[in-house]
Protein backbone atom coordinates (compact mmCIF):
# COMPACT_ATOMS: atom_id res chain seq x y z
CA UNK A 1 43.28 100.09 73.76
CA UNK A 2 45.38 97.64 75.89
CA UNK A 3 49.05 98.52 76.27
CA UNK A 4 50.92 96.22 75.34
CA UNK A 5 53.06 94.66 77.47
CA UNK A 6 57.23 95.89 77.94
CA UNK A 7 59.56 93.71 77.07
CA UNK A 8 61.95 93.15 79.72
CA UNK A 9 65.69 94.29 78.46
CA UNK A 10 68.02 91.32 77.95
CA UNK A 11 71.64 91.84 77.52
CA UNK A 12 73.76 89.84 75.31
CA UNK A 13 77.47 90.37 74.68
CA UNK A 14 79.03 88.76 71.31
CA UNK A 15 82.46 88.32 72.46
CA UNK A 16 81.33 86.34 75.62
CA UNK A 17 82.05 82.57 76.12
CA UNK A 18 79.34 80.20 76.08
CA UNK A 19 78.01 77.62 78.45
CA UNK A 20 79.90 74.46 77.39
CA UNK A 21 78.37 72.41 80.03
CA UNK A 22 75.53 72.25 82.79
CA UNK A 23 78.25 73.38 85.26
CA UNK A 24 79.46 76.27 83.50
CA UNK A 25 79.01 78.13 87.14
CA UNK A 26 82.48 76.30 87.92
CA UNK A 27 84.18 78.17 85.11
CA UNK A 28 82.62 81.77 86.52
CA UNK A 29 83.98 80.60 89.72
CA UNK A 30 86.79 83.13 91.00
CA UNK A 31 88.29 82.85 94.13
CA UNK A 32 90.43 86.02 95.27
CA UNK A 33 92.74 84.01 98.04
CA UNK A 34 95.03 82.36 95.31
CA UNK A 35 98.35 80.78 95.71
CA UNK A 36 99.66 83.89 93.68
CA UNK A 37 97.99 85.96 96.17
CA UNK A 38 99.51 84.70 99.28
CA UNK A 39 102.96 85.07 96.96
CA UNK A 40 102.28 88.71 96.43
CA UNK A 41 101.69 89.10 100.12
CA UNK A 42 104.78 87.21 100.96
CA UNK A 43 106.61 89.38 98.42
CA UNK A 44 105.55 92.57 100.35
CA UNK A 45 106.17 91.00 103.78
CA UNK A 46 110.04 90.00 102.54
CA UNK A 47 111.32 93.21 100.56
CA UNK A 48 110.55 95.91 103.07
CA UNK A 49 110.76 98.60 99.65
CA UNK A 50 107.85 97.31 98.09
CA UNK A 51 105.37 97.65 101.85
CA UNK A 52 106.88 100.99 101.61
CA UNK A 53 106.22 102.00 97.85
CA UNK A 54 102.84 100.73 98.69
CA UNK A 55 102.37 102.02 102.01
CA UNK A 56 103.36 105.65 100.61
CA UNK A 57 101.14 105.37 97.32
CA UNK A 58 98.42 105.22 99.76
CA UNK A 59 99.45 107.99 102.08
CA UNK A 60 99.72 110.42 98.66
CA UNK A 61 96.66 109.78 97.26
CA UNK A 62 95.50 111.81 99.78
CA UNK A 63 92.16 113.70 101.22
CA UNK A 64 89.09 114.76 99.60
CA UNK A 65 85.73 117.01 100.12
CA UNK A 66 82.18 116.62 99.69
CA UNK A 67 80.34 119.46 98.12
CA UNK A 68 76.70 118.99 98.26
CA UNK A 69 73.71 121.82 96.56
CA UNK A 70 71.85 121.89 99.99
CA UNK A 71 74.45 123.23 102.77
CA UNK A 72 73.00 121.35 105.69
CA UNK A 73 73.38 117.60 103.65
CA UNK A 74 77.07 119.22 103.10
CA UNK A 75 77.46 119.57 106.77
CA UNK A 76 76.38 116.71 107.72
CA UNK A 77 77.73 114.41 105.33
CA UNK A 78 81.36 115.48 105.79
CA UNK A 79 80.92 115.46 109.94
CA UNK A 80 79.47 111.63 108.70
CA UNK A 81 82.54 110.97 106.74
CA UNK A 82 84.77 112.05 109.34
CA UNK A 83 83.36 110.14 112.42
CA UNK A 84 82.13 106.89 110.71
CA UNK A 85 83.30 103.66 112.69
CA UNK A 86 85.69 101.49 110.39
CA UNK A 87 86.13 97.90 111.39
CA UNK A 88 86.57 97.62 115.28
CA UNK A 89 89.55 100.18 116.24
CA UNK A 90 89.49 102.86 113.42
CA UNK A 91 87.80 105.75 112.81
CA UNK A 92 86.56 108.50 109.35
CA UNK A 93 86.14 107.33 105.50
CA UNK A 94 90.52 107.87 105.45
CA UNK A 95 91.25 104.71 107.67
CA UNK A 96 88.38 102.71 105.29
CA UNK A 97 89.68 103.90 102.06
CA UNK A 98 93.77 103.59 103.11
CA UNK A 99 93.27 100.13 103.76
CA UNK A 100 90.89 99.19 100.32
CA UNK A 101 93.61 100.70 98.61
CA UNK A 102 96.51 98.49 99.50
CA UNK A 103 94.56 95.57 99.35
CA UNK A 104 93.58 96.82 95.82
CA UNK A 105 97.15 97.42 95.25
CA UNK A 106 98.53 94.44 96.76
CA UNK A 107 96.02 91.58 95.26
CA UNK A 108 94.41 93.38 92.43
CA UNK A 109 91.09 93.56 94.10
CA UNK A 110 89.62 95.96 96.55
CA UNK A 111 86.57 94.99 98.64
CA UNK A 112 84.34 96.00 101.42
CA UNK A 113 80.71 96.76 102.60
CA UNK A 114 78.64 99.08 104.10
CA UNK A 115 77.39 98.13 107.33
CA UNK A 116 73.78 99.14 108.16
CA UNK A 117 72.40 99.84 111.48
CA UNK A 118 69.14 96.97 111.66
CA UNK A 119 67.13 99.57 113.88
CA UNK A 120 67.78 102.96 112.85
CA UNK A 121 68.52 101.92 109.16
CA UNK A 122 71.36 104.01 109.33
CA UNK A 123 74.95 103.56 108.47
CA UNK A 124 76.40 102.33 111.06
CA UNK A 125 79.91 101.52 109.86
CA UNK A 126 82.06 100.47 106.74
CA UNK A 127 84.23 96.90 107.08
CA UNK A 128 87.35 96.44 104.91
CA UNK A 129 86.33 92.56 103.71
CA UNK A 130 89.58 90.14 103.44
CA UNK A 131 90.01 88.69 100.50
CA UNK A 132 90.64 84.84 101.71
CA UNK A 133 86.41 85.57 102.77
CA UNK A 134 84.92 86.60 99.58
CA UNK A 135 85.00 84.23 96.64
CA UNK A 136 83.76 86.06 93.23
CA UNK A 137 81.66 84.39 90.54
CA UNK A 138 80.75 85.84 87.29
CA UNK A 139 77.17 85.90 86.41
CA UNK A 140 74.80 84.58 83.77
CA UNK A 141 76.32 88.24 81.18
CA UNK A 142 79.56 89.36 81.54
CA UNK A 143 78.30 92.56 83.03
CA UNK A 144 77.68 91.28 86.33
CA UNK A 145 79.23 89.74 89.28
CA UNK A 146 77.71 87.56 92.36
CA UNK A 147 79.76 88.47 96.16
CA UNK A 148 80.00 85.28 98.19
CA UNK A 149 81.45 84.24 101.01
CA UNK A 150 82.62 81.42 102.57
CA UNK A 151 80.15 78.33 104.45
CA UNK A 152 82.49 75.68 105.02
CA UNK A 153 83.05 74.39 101.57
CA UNK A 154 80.15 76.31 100.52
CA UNK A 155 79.99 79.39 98.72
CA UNK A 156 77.00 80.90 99.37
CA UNK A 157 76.03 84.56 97.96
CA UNK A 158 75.52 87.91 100.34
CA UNK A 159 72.11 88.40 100.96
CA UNK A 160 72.60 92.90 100.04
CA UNK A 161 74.69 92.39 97.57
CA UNK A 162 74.31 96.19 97.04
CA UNK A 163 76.17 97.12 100.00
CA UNK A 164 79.26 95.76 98.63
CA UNK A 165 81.75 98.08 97.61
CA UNK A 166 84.58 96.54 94.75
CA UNK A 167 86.95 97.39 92.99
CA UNK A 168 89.39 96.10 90.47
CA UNK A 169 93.41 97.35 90.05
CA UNK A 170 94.26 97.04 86.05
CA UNK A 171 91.01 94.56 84.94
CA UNK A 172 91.44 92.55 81.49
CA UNK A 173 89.60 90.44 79.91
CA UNK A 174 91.52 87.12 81.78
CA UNK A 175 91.45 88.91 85.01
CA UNK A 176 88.12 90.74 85.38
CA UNK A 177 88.21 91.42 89.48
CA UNK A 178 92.10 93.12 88.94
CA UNK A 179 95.50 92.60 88.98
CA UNK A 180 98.34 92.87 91.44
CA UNK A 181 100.98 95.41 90.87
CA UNK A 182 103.44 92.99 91.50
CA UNK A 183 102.25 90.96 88.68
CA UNK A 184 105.18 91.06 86.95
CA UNK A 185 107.77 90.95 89.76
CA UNK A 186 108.34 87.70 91.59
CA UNK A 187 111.04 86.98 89.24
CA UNK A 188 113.03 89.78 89.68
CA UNK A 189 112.18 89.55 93.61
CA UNK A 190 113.28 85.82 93.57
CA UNK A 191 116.63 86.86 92.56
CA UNK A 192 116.54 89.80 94.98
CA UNK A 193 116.23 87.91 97.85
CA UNK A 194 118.82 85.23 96.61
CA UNK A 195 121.35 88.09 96.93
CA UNK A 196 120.41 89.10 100.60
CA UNK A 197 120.15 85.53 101.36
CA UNK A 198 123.82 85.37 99.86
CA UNK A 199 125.32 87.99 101.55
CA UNK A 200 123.63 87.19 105.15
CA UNK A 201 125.20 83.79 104.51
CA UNK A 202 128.34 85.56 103.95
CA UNK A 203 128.75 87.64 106.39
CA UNK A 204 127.81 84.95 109.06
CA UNK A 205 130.75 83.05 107.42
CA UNK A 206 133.42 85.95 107.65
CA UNK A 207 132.06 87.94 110.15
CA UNK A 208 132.46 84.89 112.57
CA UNK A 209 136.03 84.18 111.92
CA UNK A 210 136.52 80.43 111.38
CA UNK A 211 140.51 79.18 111.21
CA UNK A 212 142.28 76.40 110.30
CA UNK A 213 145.44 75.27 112.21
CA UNK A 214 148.08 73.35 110.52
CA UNK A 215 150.90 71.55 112.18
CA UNK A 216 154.15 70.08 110.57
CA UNK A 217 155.43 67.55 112.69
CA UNK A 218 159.42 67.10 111.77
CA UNK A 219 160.30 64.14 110.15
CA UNK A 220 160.70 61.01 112.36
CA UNK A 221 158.48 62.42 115.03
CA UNK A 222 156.63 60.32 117.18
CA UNK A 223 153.49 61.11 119.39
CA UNK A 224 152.10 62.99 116.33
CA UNK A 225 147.90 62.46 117.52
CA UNK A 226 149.24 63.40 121.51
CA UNK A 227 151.14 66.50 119.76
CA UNK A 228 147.64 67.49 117.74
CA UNK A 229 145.62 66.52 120.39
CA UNK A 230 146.93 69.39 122.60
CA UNK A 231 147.54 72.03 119.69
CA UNK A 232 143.76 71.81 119.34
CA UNK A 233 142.59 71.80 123.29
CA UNK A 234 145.05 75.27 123.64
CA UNK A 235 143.31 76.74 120.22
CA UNK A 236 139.97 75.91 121.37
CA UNK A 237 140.80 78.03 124.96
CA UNK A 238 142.41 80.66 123.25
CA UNK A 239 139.44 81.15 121.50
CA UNK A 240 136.85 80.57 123.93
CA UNK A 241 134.89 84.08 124.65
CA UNK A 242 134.47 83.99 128.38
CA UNK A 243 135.43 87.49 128.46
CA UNK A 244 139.38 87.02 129.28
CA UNK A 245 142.46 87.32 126.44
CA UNK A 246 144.71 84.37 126.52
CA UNK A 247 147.55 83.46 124.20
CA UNK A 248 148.19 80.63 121.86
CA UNK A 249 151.54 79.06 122.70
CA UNK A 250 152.42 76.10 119.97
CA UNK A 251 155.87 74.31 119.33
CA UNK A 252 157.09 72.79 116.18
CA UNK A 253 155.65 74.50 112.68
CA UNK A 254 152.08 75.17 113.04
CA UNK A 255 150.30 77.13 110.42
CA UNK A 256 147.26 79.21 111.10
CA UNK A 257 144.67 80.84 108.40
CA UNK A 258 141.31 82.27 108.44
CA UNK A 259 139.14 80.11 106.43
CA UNK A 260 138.18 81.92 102.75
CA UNK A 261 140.22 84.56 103.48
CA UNK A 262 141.57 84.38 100.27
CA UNK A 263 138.58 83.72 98.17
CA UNK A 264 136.97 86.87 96.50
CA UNK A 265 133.76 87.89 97.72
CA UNK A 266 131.31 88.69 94.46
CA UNK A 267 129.90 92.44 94.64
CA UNK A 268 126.36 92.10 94.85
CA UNK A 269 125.67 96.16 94.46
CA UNK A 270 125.60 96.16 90.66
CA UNK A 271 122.90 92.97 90.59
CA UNK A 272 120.49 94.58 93.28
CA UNK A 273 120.36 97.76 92.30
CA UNK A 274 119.41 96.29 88.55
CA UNK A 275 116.72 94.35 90.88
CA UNK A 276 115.84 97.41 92.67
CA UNK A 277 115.82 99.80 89.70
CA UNK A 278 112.94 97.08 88.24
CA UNK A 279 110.94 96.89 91.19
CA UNK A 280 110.80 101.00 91.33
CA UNK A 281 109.87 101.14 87.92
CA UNK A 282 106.78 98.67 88.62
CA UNK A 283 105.53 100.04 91.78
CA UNK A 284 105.72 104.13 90.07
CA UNK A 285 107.52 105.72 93.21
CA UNK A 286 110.67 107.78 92.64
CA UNK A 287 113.47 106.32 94.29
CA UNK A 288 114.31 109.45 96.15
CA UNK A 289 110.83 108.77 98.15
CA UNK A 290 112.13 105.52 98.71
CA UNK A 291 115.78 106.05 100.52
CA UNK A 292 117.68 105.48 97.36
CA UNK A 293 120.51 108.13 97.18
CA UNK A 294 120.54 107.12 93.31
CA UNK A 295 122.03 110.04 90.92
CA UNK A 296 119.29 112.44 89.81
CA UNK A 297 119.00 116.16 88.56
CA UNK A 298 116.84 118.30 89.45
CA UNK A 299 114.70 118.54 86.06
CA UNK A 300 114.91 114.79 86.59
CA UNK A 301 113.32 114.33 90.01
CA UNK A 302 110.51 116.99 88.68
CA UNK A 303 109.98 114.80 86.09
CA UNK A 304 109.35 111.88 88.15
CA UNK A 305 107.01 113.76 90.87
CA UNK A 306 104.62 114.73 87.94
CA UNK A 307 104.52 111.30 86.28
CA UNK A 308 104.03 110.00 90.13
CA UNK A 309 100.76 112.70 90.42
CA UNK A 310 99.62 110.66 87.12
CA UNK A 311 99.89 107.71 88.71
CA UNK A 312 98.25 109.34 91.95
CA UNK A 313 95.22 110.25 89.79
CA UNK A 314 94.93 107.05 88.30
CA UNK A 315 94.17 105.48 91.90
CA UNK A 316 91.67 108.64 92.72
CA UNK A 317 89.69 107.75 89.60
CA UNK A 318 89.32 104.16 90.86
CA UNK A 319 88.30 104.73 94.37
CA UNK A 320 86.15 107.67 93.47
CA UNK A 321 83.02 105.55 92.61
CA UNK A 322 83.60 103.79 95.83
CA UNK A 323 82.86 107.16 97.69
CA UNK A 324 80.19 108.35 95.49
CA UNK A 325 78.26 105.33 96.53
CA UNK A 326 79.05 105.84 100.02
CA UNK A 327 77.64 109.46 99.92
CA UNK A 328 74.81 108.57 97.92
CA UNK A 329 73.22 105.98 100.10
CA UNK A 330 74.14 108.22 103.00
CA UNK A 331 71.81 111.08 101.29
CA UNK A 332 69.12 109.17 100.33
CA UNK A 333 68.83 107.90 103.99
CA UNK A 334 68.75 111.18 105.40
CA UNK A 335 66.43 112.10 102.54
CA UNK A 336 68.42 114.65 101.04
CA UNK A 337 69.42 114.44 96.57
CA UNK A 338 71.78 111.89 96.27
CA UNK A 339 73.69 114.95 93.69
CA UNK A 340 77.29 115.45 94.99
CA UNK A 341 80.52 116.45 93.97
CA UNK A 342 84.00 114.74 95.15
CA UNK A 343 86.47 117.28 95.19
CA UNK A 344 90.25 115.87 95.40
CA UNK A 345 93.00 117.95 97.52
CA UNK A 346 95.83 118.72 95.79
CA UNK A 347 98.48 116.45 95.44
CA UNK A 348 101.51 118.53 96.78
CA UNK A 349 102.90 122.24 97.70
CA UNK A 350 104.79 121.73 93.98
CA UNK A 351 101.29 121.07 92.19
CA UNK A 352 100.45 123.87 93.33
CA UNK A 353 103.17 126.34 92.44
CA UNK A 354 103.01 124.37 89.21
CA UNK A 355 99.61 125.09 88.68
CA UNK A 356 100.02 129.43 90.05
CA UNK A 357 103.16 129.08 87.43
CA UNK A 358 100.66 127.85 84.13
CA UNK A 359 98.00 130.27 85.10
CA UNK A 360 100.48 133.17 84.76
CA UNK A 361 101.93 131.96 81.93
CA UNK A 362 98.34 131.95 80.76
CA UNK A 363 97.59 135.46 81.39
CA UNK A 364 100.46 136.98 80.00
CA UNK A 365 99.89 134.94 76.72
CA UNK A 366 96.26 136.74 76.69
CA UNK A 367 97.93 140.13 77.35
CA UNK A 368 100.53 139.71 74.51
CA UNK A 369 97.76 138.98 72.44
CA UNK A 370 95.41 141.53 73.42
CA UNK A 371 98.44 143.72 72.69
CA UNK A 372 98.60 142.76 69.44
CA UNK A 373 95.26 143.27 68.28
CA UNK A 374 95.27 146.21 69.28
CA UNK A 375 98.02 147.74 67.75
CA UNK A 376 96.77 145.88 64.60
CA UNK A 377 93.03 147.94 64.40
């Protein structure tokens, strides 16, 4: 009997849009180096808190190890992990994975590629993409995405599109490759920076002292412009800063103010902390880790290290996959099961007296208990 033949799997998704036209590809078409992008980079660049709420996500996510069944793939996959080049100056899977991460963070999308040696088809290196290369198109299902990059006015795909490593911050169904987590802040920043741009304006105006001099020439004078004339060539080298003191000396009734003295300056604390207080509620960090000398209690700030481990975990569970592929390729090279394990350091010291605290806790709930069923039989 002839077997018959296997029909190949298609995949169709319900919910998916149709091809409306001939050049639906245009519609698929998803560049990552948006206008909102360069916003969100300018954003980070102009209030120094959010660099550093990113810049210290990053830093806490912190290390991981390899465990491997075979001890000598262990070996040498961690020694791998911790000597692999990364772009042209760095060095170990840490420098690769700090900088994916912000760029995840910052534009919603995390990409890079695995850089294979031609002659020894080894790994040679990993390469943290930019984003303002790599233009994203979605393919023919919904399940699937095509890596380009950029020819000009061309986008033409990667040729291995399987050594591309991506992923996507916060994905829905209108932004499939990720979303910033500044999304929802250049609003609030906007008015953030009007204040600093309001008080730097401010202080150059009262900080450099500008006067006006008034003088009330008696009645029937004469030579009034002569008489103002001077007045304002002896103000002008009483105030000139050569170094030297020298005194005003004026005759008549001249009057002499600091301009806006008297005009109340608007307290802008109130305002930017509100700012502030939005901005640290979008980027997750406590605002202790940030400088801010806001009021907190101690249950407080405990409270808001273990809902910043959540957030910590959140990250680890995105860039996970991104190292299991890089240890899996690196197995199957060196012919060794592609069967690993990533196991996460812990987060802090506190997790960790956290963690000693439960598991006592535990214990003596299963000693009570074994107490009590035994004085019950």
């Amino acid at each position: 009997m002839k077997e018959k033949k296997k029909e190949e799997q298609t995949i169709f998704v319900q919910t998916a849009p149709s091809k409306s036209h001939p050049f639906g590809a245009v519609d698929r078409y998803v560049p990552l180096m948006t206008p909102e992008a360069r916003l969100y980079a300018s954003l980070a660049e102009g209030i120094p808190i959010i660099s550093a709420a990113i810049q210290k996500t990053v830093r806490l996510v912190g290390g991981f190890k390899v465990e491997c069944n075979h001890p000598a793939a262990e070996k040498g996959l961690q020694k791998f992990l911790n000597s692999v080049r990364v772009g042209s100056c760095s060095q170990g899977i840490d420098a690769f994975l700090s900088q994916y991460l912000e760029q995840m963070m910052l534009y919603g999308t995390g990409i890079g590629e695995i850089i294979l040696d031609k002659r020894t088809l080894d790994i040679a290196g990993l390469y943290n993409a930019s984003v303002g290369d790599v233009e994203l198109i979605v393919g023919d299902d919904p399940l699937t995405v095509d890596v380009c990059r950029r020819e000009g006015a061309r986008a033409v795909p990667v040729p291995r599109p399987d050594l591309i490593l991506l992923s996507a911050h916060d994905p829905t169904p209108e932004r499939p490759f990720g979303t910033s987590v500044l999304w929802s802040l250049p609003f609030v920043s906007s008015v953030l920076l009007k204040i600093y741009n309001t008080e730097k304006i401010n202080f150059d105006r009262v900080g450099n002292l500008r006067f006006a001099v008034t003088c009330k020439p008696p009645e029937g004078g004469v030579g009034s412009r002569e008489r103002a004339q001077m007045i304002a060539s002896e103000w002008s080298k009483a105030m000139r800063s050569d170094g030297t003191v020298s005194d005003f000396v004026a005759m008549g009734d001249v009057d002499i103010r600091v301009i806006g003295a008297d005009s109340q300056v608007l307290d802008c604390e109130v305002p930017a902390r509100q700012m502030l207080e939005q901005i640290v509620a979008k980027m997750g960090i406590p605002p202790f880790m940030l400088g801010l000398s806001w009021s907190s209690t101690e249950r407080m700030s405990s409270q808001q290290a273990d809902m910043l481990t959540s957030e910590l975990e959140a990250y680890r569970r995105v860039i996970t996959p991104v190292i299991n592929r890089i240890c899996s390729l690196w197995l199957n090279i060196h012919g060794f099961s592609d069967e690993h394990s990533v196991v996460w350091d812990n987060i802090s010291l506190l997790d960790e007296t956290e963690l000693a605290r439960a598991e006592l806790y535990r214990m003596q709930a299963k000693q009570i208990e074994h107490s009590l069923r035994a004085k019950g039989e």
